[in-house]
N, C-alpha and C. Protein backbone atom coordinates (compact mmCIF):
# COMPACT_ATOMS: atom_id res chain seq x y z
N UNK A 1 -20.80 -3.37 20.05
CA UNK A 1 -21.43 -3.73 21.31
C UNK A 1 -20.44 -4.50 22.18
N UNK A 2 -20.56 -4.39 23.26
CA UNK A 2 -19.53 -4.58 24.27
C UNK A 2 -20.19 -6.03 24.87
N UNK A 3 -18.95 -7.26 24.83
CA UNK A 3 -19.49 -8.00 25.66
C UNK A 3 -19.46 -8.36 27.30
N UNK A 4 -19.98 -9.23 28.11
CA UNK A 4 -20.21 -9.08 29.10
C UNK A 4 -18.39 -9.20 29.52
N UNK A 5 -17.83 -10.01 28.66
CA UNK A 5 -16.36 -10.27 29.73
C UNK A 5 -15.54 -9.09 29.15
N UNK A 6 -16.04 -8.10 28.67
CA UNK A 6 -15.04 -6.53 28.15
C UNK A 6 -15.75 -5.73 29.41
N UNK A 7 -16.39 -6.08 29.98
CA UNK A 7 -17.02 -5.03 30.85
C UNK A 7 -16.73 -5.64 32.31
N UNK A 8 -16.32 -4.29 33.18
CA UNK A 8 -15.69 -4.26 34.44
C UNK A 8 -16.55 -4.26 35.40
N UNK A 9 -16.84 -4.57 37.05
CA UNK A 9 -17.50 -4.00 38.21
C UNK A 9 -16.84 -3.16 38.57
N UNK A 10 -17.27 -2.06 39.32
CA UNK A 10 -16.14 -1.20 40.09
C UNK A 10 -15.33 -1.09 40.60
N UNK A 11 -15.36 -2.56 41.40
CA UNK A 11 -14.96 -3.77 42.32
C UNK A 11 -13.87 -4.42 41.52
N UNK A 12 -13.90 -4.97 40.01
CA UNK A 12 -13.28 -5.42 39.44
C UNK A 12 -12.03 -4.34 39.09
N UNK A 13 -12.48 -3.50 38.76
CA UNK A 13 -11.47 -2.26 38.36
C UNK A 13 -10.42 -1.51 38.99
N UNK A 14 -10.99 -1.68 40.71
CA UNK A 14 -10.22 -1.24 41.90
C UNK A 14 -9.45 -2.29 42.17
N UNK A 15 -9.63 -3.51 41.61
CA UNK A 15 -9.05 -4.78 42.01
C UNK A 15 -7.56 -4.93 41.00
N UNK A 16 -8.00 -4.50 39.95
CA UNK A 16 -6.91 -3.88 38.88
C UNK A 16 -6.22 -3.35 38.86
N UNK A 17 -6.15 -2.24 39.44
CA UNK A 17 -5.79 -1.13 39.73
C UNK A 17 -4.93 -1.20 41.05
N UNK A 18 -5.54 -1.95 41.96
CA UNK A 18 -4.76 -1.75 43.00
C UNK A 18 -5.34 0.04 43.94
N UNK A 19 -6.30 0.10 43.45
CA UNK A 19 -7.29 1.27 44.41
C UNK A 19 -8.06 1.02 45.13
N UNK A 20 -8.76 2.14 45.98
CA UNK A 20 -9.78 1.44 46.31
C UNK A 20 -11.27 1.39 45.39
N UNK A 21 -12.57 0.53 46.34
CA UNK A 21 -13.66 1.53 45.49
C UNK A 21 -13.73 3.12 45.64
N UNK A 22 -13.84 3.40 46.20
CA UNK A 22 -13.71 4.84 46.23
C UNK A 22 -13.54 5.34 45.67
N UNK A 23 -11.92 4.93 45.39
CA UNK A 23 -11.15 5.82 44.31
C UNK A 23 -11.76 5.50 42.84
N UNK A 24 -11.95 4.17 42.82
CA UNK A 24 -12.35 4.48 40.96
C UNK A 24 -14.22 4.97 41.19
N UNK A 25 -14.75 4.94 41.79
CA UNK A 25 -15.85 5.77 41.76
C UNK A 25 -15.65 7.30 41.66
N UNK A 26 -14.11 7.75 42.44
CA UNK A 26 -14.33 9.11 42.16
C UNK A 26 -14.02 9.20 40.88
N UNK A 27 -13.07 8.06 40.31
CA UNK A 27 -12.60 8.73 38.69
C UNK A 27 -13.85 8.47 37.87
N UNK A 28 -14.53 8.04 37.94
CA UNK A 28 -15.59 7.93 37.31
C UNK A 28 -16.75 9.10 37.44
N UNK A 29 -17.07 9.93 38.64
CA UNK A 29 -17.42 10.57 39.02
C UNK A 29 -17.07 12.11 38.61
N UNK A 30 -15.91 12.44 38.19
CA UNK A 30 -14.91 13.30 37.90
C UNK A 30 -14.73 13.36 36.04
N UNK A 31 -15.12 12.17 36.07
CA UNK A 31 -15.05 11.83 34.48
C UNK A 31 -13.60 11.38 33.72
N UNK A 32 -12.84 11.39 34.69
CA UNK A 32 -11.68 10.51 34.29
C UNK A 32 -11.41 9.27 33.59
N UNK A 33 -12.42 8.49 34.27
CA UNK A 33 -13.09 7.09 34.07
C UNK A 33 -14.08 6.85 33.26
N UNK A 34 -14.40 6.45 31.48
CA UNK A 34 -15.59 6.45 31.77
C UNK A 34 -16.65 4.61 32.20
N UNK A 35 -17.86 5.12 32.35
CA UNK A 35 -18.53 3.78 32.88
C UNK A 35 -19.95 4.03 32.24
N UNK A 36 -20.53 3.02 32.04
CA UNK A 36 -22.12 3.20 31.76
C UNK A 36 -22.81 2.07 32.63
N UNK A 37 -23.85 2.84 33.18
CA UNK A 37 -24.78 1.89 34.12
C UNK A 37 -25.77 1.49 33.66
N UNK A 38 -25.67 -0.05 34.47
CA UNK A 38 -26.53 -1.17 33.56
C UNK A 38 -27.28 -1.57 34.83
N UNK A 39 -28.85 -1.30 35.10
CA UNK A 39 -29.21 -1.71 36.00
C UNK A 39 -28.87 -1.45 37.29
N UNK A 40 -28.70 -0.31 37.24
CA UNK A 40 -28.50 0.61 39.10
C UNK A 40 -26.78 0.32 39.17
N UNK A 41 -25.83 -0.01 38.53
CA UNK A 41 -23.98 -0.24 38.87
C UNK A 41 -23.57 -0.05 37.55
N UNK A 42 -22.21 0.87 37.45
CA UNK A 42 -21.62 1.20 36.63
C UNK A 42 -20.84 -0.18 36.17
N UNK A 43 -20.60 -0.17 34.94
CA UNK A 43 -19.40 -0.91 34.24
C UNK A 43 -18.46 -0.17 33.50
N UNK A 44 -17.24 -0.95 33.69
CA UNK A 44 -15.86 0.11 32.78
C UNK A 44 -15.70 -0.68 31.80
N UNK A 45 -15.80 -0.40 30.46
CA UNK A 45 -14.57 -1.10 29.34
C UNK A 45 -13.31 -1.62 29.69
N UNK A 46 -12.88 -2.58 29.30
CA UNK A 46 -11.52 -3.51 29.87
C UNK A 46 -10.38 -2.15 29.32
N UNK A 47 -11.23 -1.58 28.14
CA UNK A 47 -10.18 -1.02 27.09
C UNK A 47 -10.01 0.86 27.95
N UNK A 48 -11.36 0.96 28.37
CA UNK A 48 -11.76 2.52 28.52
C UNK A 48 -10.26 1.92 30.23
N UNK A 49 -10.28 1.30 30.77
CA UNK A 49 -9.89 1.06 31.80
C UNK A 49 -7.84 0.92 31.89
N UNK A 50 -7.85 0.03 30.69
CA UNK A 50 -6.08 0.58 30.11
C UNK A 50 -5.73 1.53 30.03
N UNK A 51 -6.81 2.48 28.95
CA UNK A 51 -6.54 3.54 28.40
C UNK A 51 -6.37 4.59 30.03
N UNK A 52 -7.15 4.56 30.49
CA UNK A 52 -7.18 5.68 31.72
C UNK A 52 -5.78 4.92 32.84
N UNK A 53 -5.89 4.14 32.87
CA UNK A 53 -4.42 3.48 33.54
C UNK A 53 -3.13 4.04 33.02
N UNK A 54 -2.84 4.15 31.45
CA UNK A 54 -2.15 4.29 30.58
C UNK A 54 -1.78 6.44 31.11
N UNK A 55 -2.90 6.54 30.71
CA UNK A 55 -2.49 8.52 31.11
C UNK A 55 -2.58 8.44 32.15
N UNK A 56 -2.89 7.81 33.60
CA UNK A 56 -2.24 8.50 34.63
C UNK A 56 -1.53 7.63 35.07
N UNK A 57 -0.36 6.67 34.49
CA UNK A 57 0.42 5.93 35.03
C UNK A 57 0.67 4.97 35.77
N UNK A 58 -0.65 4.46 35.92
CA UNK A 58 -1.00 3.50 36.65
C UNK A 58 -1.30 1.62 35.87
N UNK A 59 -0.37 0.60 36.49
CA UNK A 59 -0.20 -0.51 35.91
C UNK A 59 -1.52 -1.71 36.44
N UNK A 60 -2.29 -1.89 35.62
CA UNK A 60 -3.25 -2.22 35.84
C UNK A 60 -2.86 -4.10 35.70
N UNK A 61 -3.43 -5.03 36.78
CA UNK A 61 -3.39 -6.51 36.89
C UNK A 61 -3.90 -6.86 35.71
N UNK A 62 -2.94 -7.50 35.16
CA UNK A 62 -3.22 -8.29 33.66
C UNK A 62 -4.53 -9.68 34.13
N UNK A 63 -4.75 -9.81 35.12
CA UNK A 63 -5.62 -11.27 35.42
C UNK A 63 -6.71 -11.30 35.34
């Protein structure tokens, strides 16, 4: 079970990333990303969120 500080906002993830929302909604959307919604907003795994950083090359904010 995943706790609350392993789990991302969309907001948090684009913030990571250095994307926009948009963009990680589309990867999520596309299935690139995955997320599970908790109450009407998706959350990402800190880990599901490396990992997808990791295959498409993208250096995600350690903060």
């Amino acid at each position: 079970m995943s706790t609350l500080s392993e789990l991302l906002t969309v907001q948090e993830a684009a913030e990571k990333l250095d994307v926009s929302i948009s963009a990680v909604k589309s990867f999520i959307d596309r299935g690139y990303l995955p997320a599970k919604r908790y109450g009407g907003s998706s959350k990402i795994h800190i880990d599901d969120l490396q990992e997808f950083a990791t295959t498409f090359e993208l250096t995600p904010d350690s903060e």
